[in-house]
N, C-alpha and C. Protein backbone atom coordinates (compact mmCIF):
# COMPACT_ATOMS: atom_id res chain seq x y z
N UNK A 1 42.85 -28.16 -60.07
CA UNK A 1 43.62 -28.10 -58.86
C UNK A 1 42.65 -27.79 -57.72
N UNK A 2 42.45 -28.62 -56.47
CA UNK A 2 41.60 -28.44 -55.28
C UNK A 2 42.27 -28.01 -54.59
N UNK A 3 41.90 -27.11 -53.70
CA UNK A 3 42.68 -26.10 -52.60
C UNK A 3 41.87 -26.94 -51.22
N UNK A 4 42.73 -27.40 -50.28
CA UNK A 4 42.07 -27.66 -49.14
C UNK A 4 42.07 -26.42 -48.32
N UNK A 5 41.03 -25.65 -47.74
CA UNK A 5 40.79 -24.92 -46.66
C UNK A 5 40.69 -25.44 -45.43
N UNK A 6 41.78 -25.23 -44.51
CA UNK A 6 41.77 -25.38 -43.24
C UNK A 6 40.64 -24.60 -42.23
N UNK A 7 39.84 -25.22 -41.43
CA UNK A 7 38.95 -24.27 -40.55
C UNK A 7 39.66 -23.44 -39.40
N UNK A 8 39.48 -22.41 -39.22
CA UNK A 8 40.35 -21.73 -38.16
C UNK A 8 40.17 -22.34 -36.70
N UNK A 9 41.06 -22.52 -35.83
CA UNK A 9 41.11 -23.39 -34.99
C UNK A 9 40.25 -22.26 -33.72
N UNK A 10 39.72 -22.74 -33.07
CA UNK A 10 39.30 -22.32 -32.03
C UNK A 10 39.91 -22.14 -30.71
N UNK A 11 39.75 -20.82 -29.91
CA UNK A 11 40.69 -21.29 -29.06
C UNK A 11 39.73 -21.30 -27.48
N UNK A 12 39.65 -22.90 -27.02
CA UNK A 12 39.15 -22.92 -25.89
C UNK A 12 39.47 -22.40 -24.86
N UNK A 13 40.91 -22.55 -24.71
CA UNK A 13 41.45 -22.12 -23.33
C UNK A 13 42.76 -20.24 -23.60
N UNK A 14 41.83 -19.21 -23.56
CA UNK A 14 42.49 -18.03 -24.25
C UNK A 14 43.86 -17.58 -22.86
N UNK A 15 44.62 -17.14 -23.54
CA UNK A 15 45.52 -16.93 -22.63
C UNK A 15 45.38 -15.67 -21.46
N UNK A 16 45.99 -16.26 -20.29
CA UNK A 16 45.18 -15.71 -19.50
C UNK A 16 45.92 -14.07 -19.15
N UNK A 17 45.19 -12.80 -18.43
CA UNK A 17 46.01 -11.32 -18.79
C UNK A 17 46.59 -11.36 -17.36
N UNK A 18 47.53 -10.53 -17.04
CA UNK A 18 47.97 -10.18 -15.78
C UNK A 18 47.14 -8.87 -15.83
N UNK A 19 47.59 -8.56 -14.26
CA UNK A 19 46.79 -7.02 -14.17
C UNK A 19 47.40 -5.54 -14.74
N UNK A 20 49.19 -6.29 -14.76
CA UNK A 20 49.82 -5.07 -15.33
C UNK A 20 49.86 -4.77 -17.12
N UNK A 21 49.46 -5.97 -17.34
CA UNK A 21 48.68 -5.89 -18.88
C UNK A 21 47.88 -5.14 -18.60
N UNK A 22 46.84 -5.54 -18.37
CA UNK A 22 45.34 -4.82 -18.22
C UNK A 22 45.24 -3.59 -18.01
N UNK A 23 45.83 -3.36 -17.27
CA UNK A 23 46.54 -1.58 -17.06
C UNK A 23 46.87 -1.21 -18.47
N UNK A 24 47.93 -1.08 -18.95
CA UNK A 24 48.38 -0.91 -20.12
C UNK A 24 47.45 -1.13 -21.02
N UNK A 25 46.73 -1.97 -21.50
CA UNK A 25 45.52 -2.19 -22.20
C UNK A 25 44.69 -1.62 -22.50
N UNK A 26 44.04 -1.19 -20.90
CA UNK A 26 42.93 -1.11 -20.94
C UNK A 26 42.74 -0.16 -19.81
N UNK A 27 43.12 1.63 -19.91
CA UNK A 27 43.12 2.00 -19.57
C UNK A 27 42.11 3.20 -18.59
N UNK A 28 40.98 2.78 -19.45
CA UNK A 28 39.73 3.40 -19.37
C UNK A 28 39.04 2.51 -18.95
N UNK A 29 37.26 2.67 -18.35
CA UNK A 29 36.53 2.24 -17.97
C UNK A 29 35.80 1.14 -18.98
N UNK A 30 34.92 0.30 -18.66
CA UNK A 30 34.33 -0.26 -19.45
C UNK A 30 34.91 -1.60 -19.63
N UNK A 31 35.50 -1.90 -18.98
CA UNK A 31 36.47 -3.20 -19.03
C UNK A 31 36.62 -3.63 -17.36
N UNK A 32 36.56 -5.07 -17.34
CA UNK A 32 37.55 -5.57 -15.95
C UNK A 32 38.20 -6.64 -16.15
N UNK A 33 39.00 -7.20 -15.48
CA UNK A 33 39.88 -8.36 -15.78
C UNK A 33 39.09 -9.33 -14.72
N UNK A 34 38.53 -10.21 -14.90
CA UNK A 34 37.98 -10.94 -13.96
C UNK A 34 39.00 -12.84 -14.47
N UNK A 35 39.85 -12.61 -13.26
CA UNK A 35 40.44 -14.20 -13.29
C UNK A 35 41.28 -14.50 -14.52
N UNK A 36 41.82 -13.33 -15.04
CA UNK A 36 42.54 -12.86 -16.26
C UNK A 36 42.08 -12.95 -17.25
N UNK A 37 40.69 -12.98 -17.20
CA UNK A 37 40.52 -12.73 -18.42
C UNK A 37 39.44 -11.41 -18.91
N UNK A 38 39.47 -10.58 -19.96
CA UNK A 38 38.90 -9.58 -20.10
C UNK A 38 37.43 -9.76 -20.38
N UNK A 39 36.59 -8.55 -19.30
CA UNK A 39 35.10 -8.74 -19.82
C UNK A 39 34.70 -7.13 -20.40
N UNK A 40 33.88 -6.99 -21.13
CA UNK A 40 33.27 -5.90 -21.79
C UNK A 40 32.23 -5.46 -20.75
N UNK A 41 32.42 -4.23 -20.01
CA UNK A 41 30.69 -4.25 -19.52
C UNK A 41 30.09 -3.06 -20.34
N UNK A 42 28.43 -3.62 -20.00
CA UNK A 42 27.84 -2.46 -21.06
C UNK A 42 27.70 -1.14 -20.32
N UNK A 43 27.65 0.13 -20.89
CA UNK A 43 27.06 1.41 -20.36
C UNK A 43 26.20 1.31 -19.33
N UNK A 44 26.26 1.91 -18.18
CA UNK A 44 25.35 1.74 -17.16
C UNK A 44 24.24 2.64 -17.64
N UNK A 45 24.43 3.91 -17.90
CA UNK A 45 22.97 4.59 -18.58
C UNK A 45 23.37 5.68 -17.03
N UNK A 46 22.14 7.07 -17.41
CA UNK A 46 22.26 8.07 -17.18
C UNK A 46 22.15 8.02 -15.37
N UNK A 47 20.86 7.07 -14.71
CA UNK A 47 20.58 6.78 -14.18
C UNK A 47 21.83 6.54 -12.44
N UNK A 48 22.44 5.48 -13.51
CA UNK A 48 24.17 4.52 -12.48
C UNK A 48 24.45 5.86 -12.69
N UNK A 49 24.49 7.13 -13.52
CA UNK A 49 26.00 8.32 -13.45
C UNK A 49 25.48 8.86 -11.95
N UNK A 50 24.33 9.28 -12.10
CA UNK A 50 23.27 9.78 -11.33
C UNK A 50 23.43 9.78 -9.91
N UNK A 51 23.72 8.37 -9.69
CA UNK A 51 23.44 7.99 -8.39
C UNK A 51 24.85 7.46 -7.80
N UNK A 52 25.72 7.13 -8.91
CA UNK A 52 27.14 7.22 -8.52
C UNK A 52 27.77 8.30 -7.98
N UNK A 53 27.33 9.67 -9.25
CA UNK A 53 28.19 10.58 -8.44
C UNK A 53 27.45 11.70 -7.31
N UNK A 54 26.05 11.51 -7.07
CA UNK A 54 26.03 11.84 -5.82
C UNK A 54 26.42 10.77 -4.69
N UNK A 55 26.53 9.51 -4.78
CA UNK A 55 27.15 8.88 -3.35
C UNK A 55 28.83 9.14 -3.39
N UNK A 56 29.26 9.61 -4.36
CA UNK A 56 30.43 10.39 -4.05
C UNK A 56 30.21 11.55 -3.69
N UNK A 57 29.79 12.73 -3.70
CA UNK A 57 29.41 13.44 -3.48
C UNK A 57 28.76 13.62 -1.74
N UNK A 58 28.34 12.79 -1.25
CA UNK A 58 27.87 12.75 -0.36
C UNK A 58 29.08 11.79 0.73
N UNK A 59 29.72 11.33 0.43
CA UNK A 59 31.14 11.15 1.16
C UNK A 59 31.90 11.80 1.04
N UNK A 60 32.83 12.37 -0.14
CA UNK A 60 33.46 13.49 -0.84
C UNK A 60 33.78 14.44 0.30
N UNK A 61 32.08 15.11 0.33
CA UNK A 61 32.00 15.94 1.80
C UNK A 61 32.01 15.45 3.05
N UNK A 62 32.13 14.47 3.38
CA UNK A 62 32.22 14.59 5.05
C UNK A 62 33.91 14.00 4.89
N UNK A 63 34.57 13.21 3.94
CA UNK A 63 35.35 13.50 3.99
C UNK A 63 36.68 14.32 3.66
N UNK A 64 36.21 15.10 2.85
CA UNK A 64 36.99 16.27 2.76
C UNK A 64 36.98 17.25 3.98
N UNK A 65 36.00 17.40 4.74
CA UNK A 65 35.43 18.10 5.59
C UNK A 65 36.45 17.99 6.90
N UNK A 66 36.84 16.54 7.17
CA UNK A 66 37.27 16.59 8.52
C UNK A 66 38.79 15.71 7.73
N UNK A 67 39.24 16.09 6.57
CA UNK A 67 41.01 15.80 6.29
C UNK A 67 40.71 14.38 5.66
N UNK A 68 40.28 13.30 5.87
CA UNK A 68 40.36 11.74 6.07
C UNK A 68 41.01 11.24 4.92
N UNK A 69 41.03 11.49 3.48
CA UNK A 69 41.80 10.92 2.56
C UNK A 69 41.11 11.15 1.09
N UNK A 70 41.19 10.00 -0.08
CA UNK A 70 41.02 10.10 -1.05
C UNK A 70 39.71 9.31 -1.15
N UNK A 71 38.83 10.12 -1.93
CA UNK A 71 37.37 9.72 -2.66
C UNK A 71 37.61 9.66 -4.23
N UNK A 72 37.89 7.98 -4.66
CA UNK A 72 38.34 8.18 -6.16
C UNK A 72 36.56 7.46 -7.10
N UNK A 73 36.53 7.52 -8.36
CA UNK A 73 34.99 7.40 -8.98
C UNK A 73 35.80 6.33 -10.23
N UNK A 74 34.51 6.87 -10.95
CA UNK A 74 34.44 6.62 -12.69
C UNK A 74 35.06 5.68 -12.78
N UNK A 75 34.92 4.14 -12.45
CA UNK A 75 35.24 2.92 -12.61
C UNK A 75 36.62 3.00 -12.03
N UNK A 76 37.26 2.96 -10.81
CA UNK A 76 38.65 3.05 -11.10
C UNK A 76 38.96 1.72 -10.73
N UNK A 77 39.65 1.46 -11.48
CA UNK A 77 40.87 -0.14 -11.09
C UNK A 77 41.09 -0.33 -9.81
N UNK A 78 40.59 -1.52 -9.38
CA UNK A 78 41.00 -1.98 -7.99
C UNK A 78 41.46 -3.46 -8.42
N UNK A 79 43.06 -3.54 -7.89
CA UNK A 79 43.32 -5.12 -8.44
C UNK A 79 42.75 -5.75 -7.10
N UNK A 80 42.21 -7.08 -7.30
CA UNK A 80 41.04 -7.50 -6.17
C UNK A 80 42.34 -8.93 -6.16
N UNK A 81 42.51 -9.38 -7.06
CA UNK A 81 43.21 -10.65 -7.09
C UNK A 81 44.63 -11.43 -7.91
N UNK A 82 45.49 -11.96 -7.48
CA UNK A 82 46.65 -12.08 -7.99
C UNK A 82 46.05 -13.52 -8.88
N UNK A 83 46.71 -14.57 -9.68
CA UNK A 83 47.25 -15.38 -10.25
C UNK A 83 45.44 -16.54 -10.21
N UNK A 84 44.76 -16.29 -11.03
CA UNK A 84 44.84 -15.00 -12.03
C UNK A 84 44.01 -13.96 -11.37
N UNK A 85 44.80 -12.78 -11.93
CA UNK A 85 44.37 -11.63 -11.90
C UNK A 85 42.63 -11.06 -12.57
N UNK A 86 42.61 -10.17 -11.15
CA UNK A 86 41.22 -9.93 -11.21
C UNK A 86 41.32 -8.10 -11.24
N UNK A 87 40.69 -7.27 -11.63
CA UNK A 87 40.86 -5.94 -11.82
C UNK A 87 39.60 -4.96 -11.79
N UNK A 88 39.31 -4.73 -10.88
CA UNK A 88 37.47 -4.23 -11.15
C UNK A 88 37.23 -2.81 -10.97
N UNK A 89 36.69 -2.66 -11.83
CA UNK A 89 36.06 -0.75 -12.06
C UNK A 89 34.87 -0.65 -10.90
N UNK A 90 35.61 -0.02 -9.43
CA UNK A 90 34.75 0.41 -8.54
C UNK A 90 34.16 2.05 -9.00
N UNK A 91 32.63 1.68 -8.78
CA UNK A 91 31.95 2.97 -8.91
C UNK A 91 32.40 4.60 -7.96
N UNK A 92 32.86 3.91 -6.69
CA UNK A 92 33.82 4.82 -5.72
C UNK A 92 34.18 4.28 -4.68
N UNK A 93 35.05 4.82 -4.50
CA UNK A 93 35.91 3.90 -3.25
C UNK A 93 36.51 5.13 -2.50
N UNK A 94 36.82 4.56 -1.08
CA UNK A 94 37.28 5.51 -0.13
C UNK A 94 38.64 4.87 0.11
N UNK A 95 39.87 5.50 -0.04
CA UNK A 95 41.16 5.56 0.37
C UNK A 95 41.61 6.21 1.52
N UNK A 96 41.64 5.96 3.03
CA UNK A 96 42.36 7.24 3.83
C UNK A 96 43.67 7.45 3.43
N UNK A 97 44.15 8.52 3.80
CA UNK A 97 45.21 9.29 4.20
C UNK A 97 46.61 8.41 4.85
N UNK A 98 46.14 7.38 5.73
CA UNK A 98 47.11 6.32 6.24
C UNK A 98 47.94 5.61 5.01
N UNK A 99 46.92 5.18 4.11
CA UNK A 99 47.09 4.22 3.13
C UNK A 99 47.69 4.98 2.14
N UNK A 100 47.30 5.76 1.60
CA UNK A 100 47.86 7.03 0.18
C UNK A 100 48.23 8.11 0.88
N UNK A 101 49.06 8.64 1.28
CA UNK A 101 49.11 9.69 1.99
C UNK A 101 48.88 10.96 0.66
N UNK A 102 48.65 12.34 1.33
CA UNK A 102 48.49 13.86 0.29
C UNK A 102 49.39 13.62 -0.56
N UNK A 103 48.95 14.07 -2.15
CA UNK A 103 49.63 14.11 -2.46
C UNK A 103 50.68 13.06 -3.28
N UNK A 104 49.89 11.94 -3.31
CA UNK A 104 51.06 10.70 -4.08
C UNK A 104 49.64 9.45 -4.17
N UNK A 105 48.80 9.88 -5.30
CA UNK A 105 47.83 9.42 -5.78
C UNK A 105 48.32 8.79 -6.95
N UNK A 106 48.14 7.12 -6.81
CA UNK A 106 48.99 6.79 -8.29
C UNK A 106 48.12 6.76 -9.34
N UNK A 107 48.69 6.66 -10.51
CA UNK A 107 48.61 6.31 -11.69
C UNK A 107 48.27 5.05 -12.11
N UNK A 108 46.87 4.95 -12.53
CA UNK A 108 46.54 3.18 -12.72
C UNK A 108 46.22 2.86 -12.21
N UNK A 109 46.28 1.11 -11.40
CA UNK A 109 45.56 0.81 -10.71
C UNK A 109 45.61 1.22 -9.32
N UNK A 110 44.88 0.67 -8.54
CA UNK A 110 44.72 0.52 -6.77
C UNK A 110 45.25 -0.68 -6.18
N UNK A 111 46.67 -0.76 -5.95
CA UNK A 111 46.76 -2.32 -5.52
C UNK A 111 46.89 -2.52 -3.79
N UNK A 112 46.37 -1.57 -3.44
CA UNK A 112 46.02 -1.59 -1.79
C UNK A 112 44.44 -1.67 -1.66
N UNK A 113 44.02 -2.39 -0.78
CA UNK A 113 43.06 -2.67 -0.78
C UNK A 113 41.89 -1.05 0.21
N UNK A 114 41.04 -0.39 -0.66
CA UNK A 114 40.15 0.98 -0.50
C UNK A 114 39.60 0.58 1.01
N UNK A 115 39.43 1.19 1.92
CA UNK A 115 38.66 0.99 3.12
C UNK A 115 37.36 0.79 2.98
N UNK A 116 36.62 1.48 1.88
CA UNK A 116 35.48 1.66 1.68
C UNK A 116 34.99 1.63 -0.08
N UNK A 117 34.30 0.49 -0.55
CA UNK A 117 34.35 0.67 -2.05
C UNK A 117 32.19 0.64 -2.09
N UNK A 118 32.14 1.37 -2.79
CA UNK A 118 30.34 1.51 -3.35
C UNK A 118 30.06 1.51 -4.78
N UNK A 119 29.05 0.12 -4.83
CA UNK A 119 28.98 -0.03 -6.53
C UNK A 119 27.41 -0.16 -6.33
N UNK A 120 26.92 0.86 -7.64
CA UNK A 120 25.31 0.94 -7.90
C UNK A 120 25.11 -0.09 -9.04
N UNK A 121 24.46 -0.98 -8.53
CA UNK A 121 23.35 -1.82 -9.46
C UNK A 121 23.36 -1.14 -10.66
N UNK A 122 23.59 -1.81 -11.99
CA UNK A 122 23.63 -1.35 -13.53
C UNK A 122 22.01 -1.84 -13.95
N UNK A 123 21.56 -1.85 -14.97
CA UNK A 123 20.78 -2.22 -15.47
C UNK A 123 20.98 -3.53 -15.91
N UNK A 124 22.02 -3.83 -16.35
CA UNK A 124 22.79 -4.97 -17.11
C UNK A 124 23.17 -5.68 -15.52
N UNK A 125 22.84 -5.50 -14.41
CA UNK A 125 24.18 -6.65 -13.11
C UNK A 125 22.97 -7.49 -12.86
N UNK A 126 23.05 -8.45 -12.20
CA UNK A 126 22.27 -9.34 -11.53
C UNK A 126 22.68 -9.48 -9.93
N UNK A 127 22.08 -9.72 -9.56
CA UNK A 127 22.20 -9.59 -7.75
C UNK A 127 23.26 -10.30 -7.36
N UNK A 128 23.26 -11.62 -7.72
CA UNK A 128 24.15 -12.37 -8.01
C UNK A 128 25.51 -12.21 -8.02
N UNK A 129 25.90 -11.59 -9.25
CA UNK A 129 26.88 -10.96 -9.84
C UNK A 129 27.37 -9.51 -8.80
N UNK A 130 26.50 -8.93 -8.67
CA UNK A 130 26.90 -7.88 -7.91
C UNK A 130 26.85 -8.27 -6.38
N UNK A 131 26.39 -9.33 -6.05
CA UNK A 131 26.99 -9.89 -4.35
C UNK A 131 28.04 -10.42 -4.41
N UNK A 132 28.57 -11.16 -5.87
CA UNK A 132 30.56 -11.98 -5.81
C UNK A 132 30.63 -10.76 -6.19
N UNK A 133 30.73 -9.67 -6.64
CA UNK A 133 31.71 -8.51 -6.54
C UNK A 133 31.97 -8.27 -5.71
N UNK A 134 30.85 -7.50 -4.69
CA UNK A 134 31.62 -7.15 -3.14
C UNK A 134 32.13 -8.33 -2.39
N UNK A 135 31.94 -9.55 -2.33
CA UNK A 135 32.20 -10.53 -1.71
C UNK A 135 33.81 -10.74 -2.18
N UNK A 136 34.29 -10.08 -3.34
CA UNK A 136 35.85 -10.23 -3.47
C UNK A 136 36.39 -9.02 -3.49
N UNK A 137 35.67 -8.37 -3.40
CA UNK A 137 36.38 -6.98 -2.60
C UNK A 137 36.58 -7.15 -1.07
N UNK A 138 35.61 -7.22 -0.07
CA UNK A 138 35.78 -8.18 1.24
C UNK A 138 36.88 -8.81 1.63
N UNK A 139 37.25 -9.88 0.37
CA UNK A 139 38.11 -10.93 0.19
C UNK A 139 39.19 -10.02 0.35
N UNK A 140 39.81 -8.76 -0.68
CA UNK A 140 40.97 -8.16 -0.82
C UNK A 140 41.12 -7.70 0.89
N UNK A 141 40.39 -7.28 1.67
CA UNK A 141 40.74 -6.43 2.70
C UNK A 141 39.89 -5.26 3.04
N UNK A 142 39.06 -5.04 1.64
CA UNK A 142 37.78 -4.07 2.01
C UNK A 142 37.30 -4.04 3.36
N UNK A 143 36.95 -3.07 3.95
CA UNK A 143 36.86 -3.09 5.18
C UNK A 143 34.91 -3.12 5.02
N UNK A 144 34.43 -1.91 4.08
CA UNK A 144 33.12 -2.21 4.33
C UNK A 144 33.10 -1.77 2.86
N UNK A 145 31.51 -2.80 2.38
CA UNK A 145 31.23 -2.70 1.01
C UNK A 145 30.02 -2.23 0.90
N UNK A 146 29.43 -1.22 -0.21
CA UNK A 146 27.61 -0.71 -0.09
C UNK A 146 27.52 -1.09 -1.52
N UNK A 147 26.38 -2.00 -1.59
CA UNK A 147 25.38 -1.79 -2.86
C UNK A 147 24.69 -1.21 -2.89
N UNK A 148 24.61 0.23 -3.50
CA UNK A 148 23.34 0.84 -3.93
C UNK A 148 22.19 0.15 -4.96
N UNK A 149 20.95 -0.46 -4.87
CA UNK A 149 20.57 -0.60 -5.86
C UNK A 149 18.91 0.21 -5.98
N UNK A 150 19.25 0.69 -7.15
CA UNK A 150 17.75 1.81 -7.54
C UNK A 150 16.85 1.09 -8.37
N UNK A 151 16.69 -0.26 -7.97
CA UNK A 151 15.73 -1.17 -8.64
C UNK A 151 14.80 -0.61 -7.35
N UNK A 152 15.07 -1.06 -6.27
CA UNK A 152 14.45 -1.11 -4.99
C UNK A 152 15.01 0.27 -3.81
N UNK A 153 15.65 1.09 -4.45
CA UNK A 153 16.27 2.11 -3.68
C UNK A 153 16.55 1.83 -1.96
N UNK A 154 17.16 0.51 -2.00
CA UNK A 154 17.99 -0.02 -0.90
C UNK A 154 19.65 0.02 -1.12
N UNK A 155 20.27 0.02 0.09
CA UNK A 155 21.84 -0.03 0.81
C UNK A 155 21.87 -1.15 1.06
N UNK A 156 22.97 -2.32 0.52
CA UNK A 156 23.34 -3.49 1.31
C UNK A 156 24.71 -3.41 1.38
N UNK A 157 25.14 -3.27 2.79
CA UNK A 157 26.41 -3.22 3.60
C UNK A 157 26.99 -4.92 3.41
N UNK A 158 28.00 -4.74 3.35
CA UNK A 158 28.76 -5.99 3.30
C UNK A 158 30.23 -5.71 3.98
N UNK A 159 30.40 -6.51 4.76
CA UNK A 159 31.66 -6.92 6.15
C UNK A 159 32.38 -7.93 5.92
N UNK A 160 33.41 -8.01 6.79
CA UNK A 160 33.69 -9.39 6.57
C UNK A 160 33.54 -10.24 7.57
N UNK A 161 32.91 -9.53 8.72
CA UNK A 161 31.68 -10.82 9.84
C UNK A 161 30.52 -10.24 9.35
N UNK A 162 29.49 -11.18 9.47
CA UNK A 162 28.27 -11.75 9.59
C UNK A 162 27.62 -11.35 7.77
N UNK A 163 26.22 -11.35 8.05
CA UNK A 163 26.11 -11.68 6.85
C UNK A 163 25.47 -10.20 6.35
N UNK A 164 25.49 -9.91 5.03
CA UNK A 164 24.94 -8.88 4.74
C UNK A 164 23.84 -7.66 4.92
N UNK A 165 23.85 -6.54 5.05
CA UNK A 165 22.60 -5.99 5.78
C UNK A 165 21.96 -4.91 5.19
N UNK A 166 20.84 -5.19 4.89
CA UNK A 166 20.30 -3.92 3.61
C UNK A 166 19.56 -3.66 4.35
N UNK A 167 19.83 -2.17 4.02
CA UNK A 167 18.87 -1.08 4.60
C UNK A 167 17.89 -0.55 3.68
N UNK A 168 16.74 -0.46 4.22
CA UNK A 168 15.52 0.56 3.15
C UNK A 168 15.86 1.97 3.05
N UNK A 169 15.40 2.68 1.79
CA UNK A 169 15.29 4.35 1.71
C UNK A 169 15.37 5.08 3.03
N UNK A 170 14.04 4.43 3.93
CA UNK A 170 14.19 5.16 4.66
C UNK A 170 15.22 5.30 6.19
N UNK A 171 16.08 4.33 6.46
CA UNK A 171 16.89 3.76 7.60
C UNK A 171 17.85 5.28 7.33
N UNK A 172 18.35 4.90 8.26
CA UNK A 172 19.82 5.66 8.33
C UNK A 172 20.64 5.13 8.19
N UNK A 173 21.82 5.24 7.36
CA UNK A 173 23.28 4.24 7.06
C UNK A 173 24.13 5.30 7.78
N UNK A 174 24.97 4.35 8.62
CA UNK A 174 26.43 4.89 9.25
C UNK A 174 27.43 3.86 9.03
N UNK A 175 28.46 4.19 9.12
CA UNK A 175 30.12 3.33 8.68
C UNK A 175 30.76 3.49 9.60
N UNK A 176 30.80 3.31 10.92
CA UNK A 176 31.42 3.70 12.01
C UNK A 176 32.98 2.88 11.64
N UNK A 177 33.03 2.04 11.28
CA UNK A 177 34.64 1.16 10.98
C UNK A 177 35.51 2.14 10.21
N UNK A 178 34.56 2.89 9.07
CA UNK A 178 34.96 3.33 7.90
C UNK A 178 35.74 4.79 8.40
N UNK A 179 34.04 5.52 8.64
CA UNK A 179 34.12 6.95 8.74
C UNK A 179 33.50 7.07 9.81
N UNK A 180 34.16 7.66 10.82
CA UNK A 180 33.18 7.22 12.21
C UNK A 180 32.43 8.99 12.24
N UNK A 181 31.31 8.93 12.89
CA UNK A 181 30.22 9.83 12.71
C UNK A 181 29.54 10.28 11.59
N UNK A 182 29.80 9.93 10.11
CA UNK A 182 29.28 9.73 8.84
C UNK A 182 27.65 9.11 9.32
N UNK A 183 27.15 9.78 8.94
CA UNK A 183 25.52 9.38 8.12
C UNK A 183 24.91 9.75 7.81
N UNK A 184 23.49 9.01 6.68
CA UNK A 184 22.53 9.81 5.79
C UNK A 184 21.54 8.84 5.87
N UNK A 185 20.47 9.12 5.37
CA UNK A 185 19.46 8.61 5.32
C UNK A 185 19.60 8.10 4.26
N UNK A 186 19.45 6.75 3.63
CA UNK A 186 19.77 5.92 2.33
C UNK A 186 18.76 6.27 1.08
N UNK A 187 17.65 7.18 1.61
CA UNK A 187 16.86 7.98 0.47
C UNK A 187 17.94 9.00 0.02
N UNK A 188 18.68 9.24 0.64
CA UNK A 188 19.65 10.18 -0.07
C UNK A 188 20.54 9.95 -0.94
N UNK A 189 20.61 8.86 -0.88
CA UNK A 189 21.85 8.19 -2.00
C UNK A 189 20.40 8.42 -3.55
N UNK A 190 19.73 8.27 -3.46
CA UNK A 190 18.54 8.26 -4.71
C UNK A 190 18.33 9.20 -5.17
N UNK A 191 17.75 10.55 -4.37
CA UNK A 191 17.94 12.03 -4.28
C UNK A 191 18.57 12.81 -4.85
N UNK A 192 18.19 12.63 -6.13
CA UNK A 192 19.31 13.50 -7.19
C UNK A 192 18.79 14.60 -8.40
């Protein structure tokens, strides 16, 4: 008696996630929904914690300082895009007070678009990759976007006029749109 074995079928086209899946899913870091569909990212390493949570840290305070709103971290969900859905773990993002008011910080994702979102270069991103990130954060309504990257310990600001603008260690970065009278010297974002 011959048994035919069928080969398991492949599936080219995988079905695609919404974001309120993805939520439910995938509730922790280490994941984004890019165009519905799920990607794995790897560990950024000690380095990305490093320099993530002092540039929170260093907004944190000026805005806690003068009231302005919410400083959220540790990959949090920002839905960037509807149909299909896009879902991305910002390194930190700035929320005012207008937008979330005290006090009624949700659960899950961010589906208002952060005034201010900052993502540090991984070991694993490519420039590339990390310029269409902010470039669809932009897209959502982001008002202003910073790449930290500690390859080259430069700031590149991203708007949604003109074209991108990186600053060296040593410049001074201000956000006047964002946080008006905010600034540091962009060696400080490294400075840890």
């Amino acid at each position: 008696m011959s048994m035919t074995v069928t080969p398991p079928k492949l599936i080219t086209n995988p079905p695609l996630m919404t974001a309120e899946e993805f939520s439910v899913r995938y509730d922790s870091g280490g994941y984004e929904l890019v165009n519905g569909l799920v990607e794995e990212l790897p560990m950024p390493g000690a380095e990305h914690g490093a320099i993530s949570f002092h540039a929170g840290w260093l907004i944190a305070n000026f805005v806690k300082l003068h009231k302005l709103g919410w400083i959220l971290s540790n990959d949090t969900f920002v839905l960037t895009k509807r149909k299909p859905d896009s879902v991305r773990g910002a390194d930190i993002c700035y929320v005012s007070y207008s937008k979330i008011p005290p006090g009624q910080i949700p659960v899950g994702s961010i589906t208002i678009p952060p005034e201010l979102v900052i993502e540090v270069l991984s070991p694993s991103d490519s420039i590339t990759e990390a310029n269409k990130k902010q470039a669809e954060y932009i897209n959502l309504g982001v008002v202003v976007g910073i790449l930290l990257n500690p390859r080259n310990d430069t700031a590149t600001i991203f708007r949604s006029a003109g074209d991108p603008q990186e600053l060296q260690s040593s410049e001074t970065m201000t956000i006047p749109d964002v946080l008006p009278g905010f600034s540091v010297q962009v060696s400080e974002f490294f400075a840890f």
